[in-house]
N, C-alpha and C. Protein backbone atom coordinates (compact mmCIF):
# COMPACT_ATOMS: atom_id res chain seq x y z
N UNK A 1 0.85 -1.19 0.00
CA UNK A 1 0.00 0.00 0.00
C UNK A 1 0.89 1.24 0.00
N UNK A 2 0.21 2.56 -0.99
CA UNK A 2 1.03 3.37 -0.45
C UNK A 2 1.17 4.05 -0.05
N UNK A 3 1.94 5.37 0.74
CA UNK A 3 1.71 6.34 1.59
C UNK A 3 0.87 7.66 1.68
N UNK A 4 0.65 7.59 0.20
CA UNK A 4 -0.68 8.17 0.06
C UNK A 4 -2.44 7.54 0.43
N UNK A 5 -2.49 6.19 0.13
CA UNK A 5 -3.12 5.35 0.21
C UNK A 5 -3.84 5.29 1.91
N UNK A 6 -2.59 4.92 2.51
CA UNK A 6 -2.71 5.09 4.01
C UNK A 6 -3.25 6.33 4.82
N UNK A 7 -2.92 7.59 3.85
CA UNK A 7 -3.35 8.54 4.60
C UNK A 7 -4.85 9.46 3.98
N UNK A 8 -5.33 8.28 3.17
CA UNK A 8 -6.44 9.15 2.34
C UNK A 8 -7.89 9.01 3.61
N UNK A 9 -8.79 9.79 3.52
CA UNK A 9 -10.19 10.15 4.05
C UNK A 9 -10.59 8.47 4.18
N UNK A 10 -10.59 7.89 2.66
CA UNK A 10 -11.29 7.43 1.98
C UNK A 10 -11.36 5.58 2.07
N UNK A 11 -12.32 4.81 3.25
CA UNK A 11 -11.89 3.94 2.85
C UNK A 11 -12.38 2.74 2.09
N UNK A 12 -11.47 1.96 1.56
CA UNK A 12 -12.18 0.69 0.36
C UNK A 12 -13.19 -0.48 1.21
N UNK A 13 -13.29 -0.66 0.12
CA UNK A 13 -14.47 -2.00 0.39
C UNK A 13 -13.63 -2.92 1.56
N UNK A 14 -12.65 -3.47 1.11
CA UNK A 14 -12.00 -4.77 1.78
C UNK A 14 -11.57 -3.83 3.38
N UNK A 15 -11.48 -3.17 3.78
CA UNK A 15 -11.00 -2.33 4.44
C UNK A 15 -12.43 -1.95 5.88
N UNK A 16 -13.88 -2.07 5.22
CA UNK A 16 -15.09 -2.27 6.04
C UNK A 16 -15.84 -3.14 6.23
N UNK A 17 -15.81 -3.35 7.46
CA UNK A 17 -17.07 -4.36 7.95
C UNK A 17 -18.47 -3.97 8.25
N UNK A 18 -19.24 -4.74 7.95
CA UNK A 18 -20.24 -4.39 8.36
C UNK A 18 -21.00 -5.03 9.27
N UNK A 19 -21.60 -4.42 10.55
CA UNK A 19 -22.38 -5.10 11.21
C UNK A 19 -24.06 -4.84 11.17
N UNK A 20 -24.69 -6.05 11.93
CA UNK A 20 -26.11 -6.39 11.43
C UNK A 20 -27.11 -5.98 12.69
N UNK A 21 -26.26 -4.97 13.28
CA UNK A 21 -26.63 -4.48 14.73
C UNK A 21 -26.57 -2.89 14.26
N UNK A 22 -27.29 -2.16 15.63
CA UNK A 22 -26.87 -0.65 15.37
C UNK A 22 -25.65 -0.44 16.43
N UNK A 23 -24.71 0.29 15.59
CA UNK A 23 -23.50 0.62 16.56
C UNK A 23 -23.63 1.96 16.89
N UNK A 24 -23.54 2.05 18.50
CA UNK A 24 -23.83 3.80 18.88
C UNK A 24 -22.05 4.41 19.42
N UNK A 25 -21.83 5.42 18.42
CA UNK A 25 -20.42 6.04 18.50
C UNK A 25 -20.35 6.85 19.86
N UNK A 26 -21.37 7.21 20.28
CA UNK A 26 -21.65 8.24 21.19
C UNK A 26 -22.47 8.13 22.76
N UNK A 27 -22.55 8.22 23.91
CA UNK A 27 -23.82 8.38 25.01
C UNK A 27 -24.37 9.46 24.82
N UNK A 28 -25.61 9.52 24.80
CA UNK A 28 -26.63 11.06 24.41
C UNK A 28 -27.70 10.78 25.65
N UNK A 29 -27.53 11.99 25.75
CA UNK A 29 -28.28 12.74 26.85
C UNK A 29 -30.20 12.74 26.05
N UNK A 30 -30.78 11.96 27.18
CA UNK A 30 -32.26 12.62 25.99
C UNK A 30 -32.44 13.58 25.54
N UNK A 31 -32.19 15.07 26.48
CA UNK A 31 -32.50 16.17 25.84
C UNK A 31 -31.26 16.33 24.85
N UNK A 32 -30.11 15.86 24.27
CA UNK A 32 -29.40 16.28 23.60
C UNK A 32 -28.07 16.87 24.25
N UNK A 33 -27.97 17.48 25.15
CA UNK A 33 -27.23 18.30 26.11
C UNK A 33 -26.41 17.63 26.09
N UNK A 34 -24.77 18.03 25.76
CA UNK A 34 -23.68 17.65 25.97
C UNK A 34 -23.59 17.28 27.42
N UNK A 35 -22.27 16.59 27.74
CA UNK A 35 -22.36 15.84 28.90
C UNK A 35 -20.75 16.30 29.37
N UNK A 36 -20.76 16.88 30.72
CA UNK A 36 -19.82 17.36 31.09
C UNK A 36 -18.97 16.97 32.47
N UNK A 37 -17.54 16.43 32.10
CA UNK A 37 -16.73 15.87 33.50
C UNK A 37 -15.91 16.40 33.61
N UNK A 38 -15.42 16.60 35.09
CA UNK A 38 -14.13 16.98 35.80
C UNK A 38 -13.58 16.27 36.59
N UNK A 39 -12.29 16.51 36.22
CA UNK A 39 -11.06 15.53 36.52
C UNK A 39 -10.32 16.40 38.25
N UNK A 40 -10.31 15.61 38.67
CA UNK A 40 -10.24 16.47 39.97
C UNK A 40 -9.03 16.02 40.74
N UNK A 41 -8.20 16.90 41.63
CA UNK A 41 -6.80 16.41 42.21
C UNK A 41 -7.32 17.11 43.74
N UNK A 42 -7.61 16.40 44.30
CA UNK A 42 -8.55 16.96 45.51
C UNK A 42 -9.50 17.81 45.79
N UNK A 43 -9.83 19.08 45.92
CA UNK A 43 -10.12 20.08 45.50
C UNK A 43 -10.39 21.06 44.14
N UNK A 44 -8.94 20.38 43.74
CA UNK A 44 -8.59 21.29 42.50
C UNK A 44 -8.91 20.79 40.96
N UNK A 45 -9.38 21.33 40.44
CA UNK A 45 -10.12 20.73 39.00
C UNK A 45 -9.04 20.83 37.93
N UNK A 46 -8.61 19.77 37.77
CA UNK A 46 -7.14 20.16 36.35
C UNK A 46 -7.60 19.58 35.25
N UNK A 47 -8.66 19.02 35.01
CA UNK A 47 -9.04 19.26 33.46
C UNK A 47 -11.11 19.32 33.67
N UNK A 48 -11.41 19.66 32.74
CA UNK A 48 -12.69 19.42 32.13
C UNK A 48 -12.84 18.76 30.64
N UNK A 49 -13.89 17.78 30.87
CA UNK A 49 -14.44 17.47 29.15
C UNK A 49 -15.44 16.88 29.13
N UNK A 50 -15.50 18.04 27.52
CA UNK A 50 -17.19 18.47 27.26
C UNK A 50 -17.05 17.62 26.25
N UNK A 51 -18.45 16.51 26.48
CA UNK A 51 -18.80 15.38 25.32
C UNK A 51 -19.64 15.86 24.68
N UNK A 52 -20.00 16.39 23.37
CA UNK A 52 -20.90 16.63 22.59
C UNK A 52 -22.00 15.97 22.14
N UNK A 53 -23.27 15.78 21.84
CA UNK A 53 -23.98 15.08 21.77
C UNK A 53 -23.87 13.97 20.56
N UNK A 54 -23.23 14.69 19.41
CA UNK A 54 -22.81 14.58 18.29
C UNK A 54 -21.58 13.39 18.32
N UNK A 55 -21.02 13.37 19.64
CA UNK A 55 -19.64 12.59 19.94
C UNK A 55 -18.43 13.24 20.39
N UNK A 56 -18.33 14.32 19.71
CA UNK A 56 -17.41 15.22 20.02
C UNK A 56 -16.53 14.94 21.42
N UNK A 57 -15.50 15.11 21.63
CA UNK A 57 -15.15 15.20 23.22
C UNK A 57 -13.88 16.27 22.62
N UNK A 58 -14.31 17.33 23.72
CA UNK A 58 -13.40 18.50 23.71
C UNK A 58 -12.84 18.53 25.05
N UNK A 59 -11.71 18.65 25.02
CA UNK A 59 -10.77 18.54 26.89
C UNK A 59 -10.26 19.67 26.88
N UNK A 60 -10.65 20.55 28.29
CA UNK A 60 -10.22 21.83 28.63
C UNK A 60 -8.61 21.52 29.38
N UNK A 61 -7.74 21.84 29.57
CA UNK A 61 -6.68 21.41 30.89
C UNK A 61 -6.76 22.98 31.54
N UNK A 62 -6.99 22.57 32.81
CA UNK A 62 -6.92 23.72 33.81
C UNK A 62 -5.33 24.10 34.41
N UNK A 63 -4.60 25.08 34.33
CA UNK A 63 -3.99 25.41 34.71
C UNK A 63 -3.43 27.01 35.78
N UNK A 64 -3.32 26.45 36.46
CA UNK A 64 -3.22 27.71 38.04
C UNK A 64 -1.86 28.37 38.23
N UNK A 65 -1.84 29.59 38.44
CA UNK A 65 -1.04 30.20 38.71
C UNK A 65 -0.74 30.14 40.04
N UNK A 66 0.61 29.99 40.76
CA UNK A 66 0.79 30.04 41.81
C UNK A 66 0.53 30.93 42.76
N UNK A 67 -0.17 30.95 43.91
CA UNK A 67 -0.78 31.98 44.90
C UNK A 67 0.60 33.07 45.57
């Protein structure tokens, strides 16, 4: 294969399976509403991430300035 090949969008037949089930990419909220966690170091929140309903997962990293 070649290195163009490997890096295209696009993929071939031999390359997908198909299943005879529904596959869910995502957890969805009934109302739709993204779904939101924090990552926590006692007190202190050093990351957030926002799951989109769509699938999306966007990760905030929290970072603090020293007092």
């Amino acid at each position: 294969m070649s290195r163009t090949a490997e890096m295209s969008p696009i993929l071939s037949s031999n390359h997908v399976r198909l299943a005879t089930h529904p596959i869910f990419v995502a957890e969805k909220h009934a109302d739709g509403t993204p779904i939101v966690t924090l990552r926590r170091e006692g007190n202190t929140i050093r990351e957030i991430q926002i799951r989109c309903p769509c699938g999306e997962l966007i990760v905030l990293d929290c970072q603090y300035e020293a007092a």
